[in-house]
Protein backbone atom coordinates (compact mmCIF):
# COMPACT_ATOMS: atom_id res chain seq x y z
CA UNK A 1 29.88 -4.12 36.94
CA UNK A 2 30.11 -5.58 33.78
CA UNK A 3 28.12 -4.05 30.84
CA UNK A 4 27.28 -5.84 27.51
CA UNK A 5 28.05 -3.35 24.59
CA UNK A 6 24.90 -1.35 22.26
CA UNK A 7 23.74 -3.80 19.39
CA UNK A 8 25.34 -2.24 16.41
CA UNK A 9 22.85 -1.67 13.73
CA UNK A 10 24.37 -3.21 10.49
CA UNK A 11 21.55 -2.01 8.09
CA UNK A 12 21.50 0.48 5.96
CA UNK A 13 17.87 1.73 4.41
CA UNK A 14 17.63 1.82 0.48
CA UNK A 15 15.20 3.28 -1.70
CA UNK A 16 14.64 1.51 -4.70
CA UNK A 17 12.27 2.13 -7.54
CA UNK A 18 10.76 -1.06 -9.05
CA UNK A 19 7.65 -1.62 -11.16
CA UNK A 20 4.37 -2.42 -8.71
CA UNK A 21 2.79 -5.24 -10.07
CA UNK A 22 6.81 -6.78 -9.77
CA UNK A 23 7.14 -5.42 -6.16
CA UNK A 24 3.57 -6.78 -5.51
CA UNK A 25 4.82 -10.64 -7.03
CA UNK A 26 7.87 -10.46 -5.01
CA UNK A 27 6.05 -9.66 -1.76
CA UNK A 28 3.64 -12.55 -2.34
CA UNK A 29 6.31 -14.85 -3.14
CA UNK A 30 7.99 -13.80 -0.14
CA UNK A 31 5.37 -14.14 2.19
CA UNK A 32 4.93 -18.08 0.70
CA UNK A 33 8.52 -18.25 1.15
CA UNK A 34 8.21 -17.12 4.72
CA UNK A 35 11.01 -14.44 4.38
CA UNK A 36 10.17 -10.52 3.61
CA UNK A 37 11.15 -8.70 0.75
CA UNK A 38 14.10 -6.71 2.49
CA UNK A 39 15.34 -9.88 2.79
CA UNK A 40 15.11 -11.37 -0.90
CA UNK A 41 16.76 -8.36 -1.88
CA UNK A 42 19.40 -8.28 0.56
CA UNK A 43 19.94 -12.56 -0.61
CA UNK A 44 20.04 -11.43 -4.20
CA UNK A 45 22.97 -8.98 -3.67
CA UNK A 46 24.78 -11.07 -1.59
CA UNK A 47 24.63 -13.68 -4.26
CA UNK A 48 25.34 -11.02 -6.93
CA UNK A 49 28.16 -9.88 -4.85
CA UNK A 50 29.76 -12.43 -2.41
CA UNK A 51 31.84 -14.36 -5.00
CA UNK A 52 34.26 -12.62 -7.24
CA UNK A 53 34.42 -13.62 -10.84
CA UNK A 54 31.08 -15.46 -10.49
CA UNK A 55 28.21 -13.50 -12.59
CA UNK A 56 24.79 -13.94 -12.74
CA UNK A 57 23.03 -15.11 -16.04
CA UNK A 58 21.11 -12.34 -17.57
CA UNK A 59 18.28 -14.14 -19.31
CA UNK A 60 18.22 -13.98 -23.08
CA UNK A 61 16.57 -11.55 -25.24
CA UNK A 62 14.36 -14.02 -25.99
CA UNK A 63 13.52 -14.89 -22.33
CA UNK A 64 13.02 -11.61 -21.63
CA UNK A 65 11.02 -11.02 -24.75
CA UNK A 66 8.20 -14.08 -23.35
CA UNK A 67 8.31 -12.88 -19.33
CA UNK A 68 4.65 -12.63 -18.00
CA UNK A 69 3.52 -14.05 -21.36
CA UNK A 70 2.31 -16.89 -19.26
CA UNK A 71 -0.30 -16.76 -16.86
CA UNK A 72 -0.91 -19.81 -14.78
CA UNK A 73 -4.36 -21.53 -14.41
CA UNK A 74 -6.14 -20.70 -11.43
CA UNK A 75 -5.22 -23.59 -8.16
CA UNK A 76 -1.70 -24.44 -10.78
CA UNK A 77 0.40 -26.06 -8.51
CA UNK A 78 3.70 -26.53 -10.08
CA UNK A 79 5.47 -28.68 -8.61
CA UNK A 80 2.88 -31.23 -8.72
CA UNK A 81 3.16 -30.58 -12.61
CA UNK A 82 6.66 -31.00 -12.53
CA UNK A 83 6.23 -34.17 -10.63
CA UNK A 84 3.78 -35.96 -12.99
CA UNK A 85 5.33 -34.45 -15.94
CA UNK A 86 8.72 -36.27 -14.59
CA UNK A 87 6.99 -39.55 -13.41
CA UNK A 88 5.63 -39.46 -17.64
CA UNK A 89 8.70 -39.05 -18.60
CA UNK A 90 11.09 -41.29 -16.74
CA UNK A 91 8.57 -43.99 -14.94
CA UNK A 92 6.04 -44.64 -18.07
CA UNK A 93 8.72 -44.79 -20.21
């Protein structure tokens, strides 16, 4: 009788140490994004790593200096921003 061969588990567990009010962002953008954290973090080394010679930006000094220097209205909802700041620009000419 034919058997079908044990799943191998691919995954390896990894302990990382990341600031909570980041680890509690990523988890809610995860969750709106459908997808768990594990997995961002596994997507974001795969990026990081996949492609050799390829590098991924670091932001500016600058960048860094203004992160979470902006806090958004309560009910923002950027992409309708975006959208109307776009529709301004390009169809009010």
């Amino acid at each position: 009788m034919f058997q079908m061969p044990h799943k191998i588990d691919m995954n390896k567990k990894l302990t990382l140490t990341v600031d909570k009010d980041v680890v509690a962002r990523a988890k809610r953008y995860a969750e709106k994004e459908g997808t768990s954290l594990s997995k961002l973090v596994e997507n974001y080394l795969k990026a990081a790593t996949e492609k050799e010679g390829v590098k991924i930006r670091r932001p500016a000094s600058i960048t860094k200096s203004l992160r979470g220097s902006f806090n958004e209205p309560e009910g923002f909802d950027e992409k309708r921003a975006l959208s109307e700041a776009l529709g301004k620009k390009y169809l009010n000419g």
